[in-house]
N, C-alpha and C. Protein backbone atom coordinates (compact mmCIF):
# COMPACT_ATOMS: atom_id res chain seq x y z
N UNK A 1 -10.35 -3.45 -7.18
CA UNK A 1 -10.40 -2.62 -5.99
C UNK A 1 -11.87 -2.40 -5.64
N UNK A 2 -12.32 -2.70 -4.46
CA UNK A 2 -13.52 -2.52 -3.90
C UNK A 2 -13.54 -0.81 -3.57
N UNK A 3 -14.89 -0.49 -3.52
CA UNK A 3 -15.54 0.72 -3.31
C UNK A 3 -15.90 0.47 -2.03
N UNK A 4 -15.05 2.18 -1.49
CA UNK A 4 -15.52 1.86 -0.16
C UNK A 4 -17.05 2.58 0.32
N UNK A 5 -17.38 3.15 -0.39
CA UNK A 5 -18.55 3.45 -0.21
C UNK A 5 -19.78 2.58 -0.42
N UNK A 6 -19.58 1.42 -1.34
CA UNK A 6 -20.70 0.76 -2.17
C UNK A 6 -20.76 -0.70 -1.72
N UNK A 7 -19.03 -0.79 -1.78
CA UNK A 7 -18.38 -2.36 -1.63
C UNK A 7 -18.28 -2.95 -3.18
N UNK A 8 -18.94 -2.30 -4.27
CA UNK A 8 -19.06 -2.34 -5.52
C UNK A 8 -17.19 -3.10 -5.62
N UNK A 9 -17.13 -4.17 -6.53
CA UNK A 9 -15.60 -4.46 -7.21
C UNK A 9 -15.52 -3.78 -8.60
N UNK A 10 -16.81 -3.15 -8.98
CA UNK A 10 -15.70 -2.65 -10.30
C UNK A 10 -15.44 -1.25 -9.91
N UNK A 11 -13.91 -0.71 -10.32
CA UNK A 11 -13.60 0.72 -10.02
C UNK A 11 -12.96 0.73 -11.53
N UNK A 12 -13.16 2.12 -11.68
CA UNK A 12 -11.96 2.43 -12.81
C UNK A 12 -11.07 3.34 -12.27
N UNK A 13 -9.74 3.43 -12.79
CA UNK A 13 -8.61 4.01 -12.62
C UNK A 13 -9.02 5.87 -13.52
N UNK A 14 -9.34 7.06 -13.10
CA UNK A 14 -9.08 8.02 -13.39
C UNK A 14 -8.43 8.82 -13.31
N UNK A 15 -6.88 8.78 -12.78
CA UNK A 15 -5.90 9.17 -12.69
C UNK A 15 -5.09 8.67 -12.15
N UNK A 16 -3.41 8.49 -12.10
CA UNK A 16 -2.70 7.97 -11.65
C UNK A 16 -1.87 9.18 -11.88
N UNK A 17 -0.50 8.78 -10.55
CA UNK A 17 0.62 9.90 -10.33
C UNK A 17 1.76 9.27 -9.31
N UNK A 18 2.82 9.33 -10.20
CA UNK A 18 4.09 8.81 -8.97
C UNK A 18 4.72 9.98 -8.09
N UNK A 19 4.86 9.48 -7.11
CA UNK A 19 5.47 10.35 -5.97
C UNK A 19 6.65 10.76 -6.56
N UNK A 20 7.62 11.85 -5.56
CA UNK A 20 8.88 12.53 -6.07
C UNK A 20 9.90 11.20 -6.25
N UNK A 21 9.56 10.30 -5.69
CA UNK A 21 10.73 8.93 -5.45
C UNK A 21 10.38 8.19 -5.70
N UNK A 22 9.22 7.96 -6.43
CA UNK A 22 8.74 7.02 -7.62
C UNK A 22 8.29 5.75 -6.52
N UNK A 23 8.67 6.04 -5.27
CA UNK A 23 8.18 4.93 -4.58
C UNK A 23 6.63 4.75 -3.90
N UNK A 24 5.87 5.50 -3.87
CA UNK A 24 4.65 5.66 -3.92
C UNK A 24 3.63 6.04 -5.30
N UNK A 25 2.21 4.96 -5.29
CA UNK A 25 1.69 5.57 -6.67
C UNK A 25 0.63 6.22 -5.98
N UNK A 26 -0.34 7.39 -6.93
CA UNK A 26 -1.60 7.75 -6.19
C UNK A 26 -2.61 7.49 -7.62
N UNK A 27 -3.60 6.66 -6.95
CA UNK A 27 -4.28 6.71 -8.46
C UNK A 27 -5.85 7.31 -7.76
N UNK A 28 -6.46 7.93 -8.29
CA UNK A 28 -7.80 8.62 -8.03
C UNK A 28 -8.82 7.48 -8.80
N UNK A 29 -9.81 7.18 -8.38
CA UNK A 29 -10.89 6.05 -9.22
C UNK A 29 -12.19 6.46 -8.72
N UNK A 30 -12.74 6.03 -9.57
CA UNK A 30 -14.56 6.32 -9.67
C UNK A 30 -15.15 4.64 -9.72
N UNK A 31 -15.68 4.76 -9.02
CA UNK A 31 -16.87 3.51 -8.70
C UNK A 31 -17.73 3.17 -9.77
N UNK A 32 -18.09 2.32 -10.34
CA UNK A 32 -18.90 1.98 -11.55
C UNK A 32 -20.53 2.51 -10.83
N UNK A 33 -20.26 1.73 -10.14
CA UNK A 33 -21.77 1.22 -9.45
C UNK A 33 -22.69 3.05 -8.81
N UNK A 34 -21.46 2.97 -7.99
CA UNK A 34 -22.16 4.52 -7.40
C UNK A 34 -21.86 5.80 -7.73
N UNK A 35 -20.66 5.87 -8.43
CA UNK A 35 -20.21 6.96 -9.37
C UNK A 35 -19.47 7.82 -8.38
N UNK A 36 -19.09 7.50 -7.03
CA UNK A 36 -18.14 8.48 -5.78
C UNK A 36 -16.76 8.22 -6.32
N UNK A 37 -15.85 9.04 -6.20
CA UNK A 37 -14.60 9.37 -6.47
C UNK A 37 -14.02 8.72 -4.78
N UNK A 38 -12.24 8.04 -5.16
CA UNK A 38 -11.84 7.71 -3.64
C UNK A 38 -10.44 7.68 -4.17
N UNK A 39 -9.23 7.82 -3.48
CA UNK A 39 -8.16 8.03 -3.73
C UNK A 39 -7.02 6.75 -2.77
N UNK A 40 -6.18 6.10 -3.69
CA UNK A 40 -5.56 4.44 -3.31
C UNK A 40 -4.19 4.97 -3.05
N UNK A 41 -3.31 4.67 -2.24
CA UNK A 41 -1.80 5.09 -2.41
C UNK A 41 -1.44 3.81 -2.63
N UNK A 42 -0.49 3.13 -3.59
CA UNK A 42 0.32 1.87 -3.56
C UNK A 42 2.00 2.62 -3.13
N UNK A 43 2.06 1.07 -2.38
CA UNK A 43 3.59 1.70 -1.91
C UNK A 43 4.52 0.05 -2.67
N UNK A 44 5.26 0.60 -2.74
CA UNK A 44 6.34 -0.87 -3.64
C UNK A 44 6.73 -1.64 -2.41
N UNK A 45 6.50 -3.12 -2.44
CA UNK A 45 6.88 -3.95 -0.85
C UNK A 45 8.59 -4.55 -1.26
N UNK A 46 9.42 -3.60 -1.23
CA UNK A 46 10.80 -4.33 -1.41
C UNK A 46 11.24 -5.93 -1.09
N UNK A 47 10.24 -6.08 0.16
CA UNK A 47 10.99 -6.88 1.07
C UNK A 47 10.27 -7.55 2.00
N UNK A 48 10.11 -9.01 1.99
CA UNK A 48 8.96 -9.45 2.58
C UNK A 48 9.68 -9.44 4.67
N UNK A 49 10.21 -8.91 5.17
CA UNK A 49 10.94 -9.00 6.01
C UNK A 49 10.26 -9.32 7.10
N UNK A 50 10.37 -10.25 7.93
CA UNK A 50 9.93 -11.00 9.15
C UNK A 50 10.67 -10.50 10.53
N UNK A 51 9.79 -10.21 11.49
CA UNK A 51 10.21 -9.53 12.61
C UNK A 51 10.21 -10.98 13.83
N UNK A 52 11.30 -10.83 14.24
CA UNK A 52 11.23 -11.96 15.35
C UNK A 52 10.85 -11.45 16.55
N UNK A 53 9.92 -11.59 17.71
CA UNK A 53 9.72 -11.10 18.56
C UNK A 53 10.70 -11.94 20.04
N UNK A 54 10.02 -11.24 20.86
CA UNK A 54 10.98 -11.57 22.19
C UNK A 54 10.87 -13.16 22.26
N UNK A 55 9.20 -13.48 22.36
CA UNK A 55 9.00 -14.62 23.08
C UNK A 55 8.74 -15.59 21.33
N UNK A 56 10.10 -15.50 20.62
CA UNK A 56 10.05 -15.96 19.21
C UNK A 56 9.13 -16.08 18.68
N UNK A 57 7.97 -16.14 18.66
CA UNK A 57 6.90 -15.63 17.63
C UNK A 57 7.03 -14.71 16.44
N UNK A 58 6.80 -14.95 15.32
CA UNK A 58 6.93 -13.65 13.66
C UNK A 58 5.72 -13.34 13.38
N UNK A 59 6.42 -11.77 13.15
CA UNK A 59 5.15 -11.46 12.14
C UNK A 59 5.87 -10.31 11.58
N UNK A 60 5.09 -9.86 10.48
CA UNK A 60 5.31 -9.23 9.12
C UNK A 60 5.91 -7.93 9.90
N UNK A 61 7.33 -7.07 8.88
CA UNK A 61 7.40 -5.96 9.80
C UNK A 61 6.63 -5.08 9.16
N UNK A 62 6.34 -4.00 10.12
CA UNK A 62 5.41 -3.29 10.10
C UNK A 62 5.93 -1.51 9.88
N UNK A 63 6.56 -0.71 9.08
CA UNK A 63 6.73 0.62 9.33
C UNK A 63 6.02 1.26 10.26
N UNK A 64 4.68 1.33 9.91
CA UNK A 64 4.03 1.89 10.91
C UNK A 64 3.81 2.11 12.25
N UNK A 65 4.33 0.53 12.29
CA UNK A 65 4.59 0.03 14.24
C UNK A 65 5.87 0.94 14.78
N UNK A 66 6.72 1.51 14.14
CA UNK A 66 8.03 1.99 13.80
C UNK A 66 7.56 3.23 14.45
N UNK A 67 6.82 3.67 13.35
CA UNK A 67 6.11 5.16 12.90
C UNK A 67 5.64 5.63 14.34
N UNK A 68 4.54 4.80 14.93
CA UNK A 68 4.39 5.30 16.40
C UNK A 68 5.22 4.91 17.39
N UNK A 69 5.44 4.02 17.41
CA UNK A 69 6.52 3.80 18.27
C UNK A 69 7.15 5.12 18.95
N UNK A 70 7.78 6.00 17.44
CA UNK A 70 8.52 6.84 17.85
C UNK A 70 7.62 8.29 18.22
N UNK A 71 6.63 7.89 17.28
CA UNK A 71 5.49 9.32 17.29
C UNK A 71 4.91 9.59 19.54
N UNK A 72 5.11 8.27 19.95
CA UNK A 72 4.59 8.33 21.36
C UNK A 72 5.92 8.61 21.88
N UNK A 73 6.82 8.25 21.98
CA UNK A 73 8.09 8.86 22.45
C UNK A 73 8.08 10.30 22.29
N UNK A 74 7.69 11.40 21.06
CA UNK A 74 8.27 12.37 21.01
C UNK A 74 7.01 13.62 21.50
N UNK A 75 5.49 12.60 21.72
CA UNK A 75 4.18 13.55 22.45
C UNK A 75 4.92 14.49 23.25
N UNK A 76 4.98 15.64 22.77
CA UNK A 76 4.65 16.63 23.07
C UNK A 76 5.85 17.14 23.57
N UNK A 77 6.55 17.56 22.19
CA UNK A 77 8.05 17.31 22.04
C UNK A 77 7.97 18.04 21.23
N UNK A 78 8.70 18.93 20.63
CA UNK A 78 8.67 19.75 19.43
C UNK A 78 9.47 19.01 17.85
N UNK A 79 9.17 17.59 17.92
CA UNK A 79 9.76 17.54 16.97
C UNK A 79 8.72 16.79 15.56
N UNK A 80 8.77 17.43 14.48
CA UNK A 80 8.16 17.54 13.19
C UNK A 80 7.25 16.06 13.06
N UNK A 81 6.32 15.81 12.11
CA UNK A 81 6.06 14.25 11.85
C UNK A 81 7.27 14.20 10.27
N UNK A 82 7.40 15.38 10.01
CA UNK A 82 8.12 14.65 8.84
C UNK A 82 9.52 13.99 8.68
N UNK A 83 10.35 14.55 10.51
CA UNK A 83 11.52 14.39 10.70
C UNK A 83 11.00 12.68 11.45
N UNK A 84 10.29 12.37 11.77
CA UNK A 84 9.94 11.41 12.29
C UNK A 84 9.83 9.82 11.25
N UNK A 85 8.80 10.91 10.13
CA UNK A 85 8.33 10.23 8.94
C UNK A 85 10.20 9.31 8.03
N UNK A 86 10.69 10.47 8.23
CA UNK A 86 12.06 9.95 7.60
C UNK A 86 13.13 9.39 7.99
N UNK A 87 12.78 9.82 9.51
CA UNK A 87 13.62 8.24 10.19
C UNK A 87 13.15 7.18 10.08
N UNK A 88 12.03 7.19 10.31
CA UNK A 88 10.93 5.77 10.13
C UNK A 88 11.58 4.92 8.36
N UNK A 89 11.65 5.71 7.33
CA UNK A 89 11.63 5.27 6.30
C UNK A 89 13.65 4.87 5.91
N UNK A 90 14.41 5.43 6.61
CA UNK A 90 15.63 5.58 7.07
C UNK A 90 16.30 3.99 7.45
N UNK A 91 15.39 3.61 8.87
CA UNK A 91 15.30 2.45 9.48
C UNK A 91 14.46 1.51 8.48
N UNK A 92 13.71 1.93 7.78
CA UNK A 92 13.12 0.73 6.84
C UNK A 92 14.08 0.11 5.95
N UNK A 93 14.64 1.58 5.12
CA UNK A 93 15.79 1.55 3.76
C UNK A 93 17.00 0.06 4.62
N UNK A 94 17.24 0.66 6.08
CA UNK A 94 18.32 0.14 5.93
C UNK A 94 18.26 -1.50 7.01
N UNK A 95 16.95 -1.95 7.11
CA UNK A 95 16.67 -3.12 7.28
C UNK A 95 16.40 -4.19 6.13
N UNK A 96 16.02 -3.34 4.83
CA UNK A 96 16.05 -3.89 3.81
C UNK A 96 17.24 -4.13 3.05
N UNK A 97 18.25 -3.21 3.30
CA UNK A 97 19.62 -3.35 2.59
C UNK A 97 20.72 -4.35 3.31
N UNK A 98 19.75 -4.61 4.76
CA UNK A 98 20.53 -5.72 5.22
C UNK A 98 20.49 -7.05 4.61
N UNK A 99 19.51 -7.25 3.28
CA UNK A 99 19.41 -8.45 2.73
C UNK A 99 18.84 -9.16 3.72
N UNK A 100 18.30 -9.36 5.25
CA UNK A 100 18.20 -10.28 5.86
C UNK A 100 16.34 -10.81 5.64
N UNK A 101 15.82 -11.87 5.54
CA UNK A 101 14.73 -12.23 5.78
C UNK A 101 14.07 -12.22 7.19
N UNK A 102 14.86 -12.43 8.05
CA UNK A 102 14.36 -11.94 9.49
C UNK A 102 15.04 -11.18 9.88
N UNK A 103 14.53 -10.51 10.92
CA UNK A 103 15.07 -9.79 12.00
C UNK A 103 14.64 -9.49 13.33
N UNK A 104 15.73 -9.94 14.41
CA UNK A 104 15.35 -9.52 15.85
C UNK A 104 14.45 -8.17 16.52
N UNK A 105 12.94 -8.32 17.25
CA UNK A 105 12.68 -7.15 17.26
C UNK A 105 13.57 -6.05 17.82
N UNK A 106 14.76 -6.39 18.71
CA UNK A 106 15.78 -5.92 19.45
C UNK A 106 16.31 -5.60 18.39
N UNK A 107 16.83 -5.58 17.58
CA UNK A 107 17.52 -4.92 16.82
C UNK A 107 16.83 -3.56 16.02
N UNK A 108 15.54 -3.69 15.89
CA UNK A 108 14.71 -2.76 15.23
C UNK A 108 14.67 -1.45 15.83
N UNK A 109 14.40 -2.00 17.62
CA UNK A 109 14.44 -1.02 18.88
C UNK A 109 15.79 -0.25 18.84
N UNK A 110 17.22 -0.93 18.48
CA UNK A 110 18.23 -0.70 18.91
C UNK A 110 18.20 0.52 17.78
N UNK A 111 17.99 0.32 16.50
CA UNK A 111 17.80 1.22 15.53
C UNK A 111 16.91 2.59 15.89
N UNK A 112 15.59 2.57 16.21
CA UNK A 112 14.79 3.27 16.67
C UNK A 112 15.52 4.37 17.75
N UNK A 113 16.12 3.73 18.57
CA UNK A 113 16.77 4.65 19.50
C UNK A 113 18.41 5.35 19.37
N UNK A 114 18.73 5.10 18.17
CA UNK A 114 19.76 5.50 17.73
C UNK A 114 19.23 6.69 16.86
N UNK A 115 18.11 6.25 16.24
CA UNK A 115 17.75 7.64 15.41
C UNK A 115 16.99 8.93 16.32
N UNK A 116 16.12 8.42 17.86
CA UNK A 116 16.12 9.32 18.26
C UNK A 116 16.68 9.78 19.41
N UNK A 117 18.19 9.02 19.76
CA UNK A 117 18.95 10.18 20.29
C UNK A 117 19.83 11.33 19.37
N UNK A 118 19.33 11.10 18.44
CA UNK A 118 19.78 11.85 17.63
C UNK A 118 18.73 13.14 17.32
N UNK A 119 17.40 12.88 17.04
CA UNK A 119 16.29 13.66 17.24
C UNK A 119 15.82 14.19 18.77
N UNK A 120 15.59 13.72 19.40
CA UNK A 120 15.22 14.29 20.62
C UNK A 120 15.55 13.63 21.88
N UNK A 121 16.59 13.66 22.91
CA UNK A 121 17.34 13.48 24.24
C UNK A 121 15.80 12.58 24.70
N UNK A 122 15.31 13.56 24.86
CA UNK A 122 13.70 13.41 26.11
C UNK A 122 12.91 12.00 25.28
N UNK A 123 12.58 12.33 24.18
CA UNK A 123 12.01 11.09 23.49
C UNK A 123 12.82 9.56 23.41
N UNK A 124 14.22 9.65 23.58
CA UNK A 124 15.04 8.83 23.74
C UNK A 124 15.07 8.24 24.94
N UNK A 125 14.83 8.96 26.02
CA UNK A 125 14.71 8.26 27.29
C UNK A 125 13.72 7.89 27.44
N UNK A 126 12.55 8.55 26.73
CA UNK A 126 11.07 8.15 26.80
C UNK A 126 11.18 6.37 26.26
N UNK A 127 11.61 6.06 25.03
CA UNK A 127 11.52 5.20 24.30
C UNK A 127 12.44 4.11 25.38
N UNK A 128 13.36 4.87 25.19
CA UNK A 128 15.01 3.64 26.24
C UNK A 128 13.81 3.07 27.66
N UNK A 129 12.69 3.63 28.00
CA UNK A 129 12.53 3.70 29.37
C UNK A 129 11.42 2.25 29.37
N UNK A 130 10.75 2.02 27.94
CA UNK A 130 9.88 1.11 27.75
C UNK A 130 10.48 0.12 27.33
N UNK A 131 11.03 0.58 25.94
CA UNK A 131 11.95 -0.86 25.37
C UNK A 131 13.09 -1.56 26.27
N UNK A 132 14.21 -0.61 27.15
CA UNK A 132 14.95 -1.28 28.09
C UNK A 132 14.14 -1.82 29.38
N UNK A 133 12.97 -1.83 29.80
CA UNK A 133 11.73 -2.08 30.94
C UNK A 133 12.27 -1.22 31.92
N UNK A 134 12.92 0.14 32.50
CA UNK A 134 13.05 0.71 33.11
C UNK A 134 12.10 0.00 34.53
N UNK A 135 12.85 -0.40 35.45
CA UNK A 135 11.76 -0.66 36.49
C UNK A 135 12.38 0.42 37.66
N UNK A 136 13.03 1.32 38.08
CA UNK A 136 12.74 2.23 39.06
C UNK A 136 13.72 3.68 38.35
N UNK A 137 13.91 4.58 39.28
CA UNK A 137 14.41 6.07 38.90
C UNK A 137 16.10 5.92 38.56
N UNK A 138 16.63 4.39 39.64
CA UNK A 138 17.94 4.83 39.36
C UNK A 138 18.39 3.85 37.62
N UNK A 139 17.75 3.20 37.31
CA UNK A 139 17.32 2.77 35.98
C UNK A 139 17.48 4.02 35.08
N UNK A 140 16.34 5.05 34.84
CA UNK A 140 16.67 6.53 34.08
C UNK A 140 18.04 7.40 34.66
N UNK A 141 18.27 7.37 35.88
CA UNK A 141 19.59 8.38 35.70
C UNK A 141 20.75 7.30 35.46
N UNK A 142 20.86 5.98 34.82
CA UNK A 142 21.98 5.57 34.47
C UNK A 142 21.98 5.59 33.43
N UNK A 143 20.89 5.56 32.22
CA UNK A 143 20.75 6.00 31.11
C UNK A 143 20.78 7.66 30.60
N UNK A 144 20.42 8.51 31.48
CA UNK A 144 20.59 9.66 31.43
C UNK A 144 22.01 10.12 31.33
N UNK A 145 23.21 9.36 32.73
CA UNK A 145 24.40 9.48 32.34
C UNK A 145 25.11 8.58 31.23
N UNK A 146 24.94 8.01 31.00
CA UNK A 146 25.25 7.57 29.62
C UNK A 146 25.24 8.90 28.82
N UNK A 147 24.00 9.30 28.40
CA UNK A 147 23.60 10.77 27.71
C UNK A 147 24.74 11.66 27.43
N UNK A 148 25.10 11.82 29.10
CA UNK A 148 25.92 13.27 29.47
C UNK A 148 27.54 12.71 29.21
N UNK A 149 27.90 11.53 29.39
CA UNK A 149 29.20 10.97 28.92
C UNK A 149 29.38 10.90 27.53
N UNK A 150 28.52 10.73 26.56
CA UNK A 150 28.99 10.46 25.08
C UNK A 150 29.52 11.84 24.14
C-alpha cells in the first residue's frame, strides 16, 4: 500500500477491525518512510459483475454510480444517506444473488426505482423523469398517475 502522503510503498499495518457484517475491513497504517498515520477500508468484491449499457458497451458495475444516482434524485428531500446507503447495498446483494455475470443497465434502473418509490414519491419521479427521458409535462403526469392508481 502506497502512502498517500509520501507515495512511500512500505506501510505497516497498525491496526485492523471488521465491520458489524464482517463485510468491510478498516486497517489504520503508518508509513515507514514519513511516519503519518492513514486509514484503508477493504470491502470483499463478491462478484465481478458487468453492466451492459444502452449503446452495448461494458463496464464494471459500480455501487457508487447506484449510490448517486439515487443521492441526486432525493436533493433536497428529507430522506436519510443511510436509508439510501441500504438500498444501494440492497440492489447490490440482490444483483449478485442473481448469479448473473452481466447485466442490462435497464434493469439496474428498473431496480433503483422500485426502491425509491418506495422511499420517496418526488425522488421517484425525479429519477423515472431522466432514466425514462421524460421529453414534455404530459410524460410526468402519466407517470404521476400511474403513482395515484397503484
Amino acid at each position: 500500500m502506497k502512502c498517500p502522503f509520501c507515495n512511500a510503498s512500505d506501510t505497516k499495518v497498525v491496526d485492523t477491525r471488521a465491520s458489524e457484517d464482517d463485510k468491510i475491513v478498516r486497517r489504520r497504517r503508518e508509513c515507514i518512510s514519513c511516519h503519518k498515520r492513514f486509514t484503508t477500508y477493504e470491502r470483499y468484491d463478491f462478484n465481478n459483475l458487468t453492466v451492459v449499457k444502452k449503446d452495448k458497451n461494458r463496464e464494471a458495475f459500480d455501487r457508487d454510480k447506484v449510490y448517486r444516482g439515487m443521492k441526486k434524485s432525493c436533493e433536497k428531500r428529507p430522506v436519510p444517506d443511510s436509508v439510501l446507503l441500504e438500498a444501494t447495498k440492497e440492489i447490490e446483494v440482490e444483483l449478485t444473488h442473481s448469479n448473473k455475470r452481466e447485466v442490462d443497465s435497464s434493469e439496474i434502473g428498473e431496480l433503483i426505482m422500485k426502491k425509491l418509490k418506495k422511499i420517496d414519491k418526488v425522488a421517484y419521479i425525479r429519477f423515472a423523469s431522466v432514466y425514462r427521458e421524460f421529453t414534455d409535462v404530459k410524460s410526468f403526469n402519466e407517470e404521476i398517475s400511474k403513482l395515484y392508481n397503484e
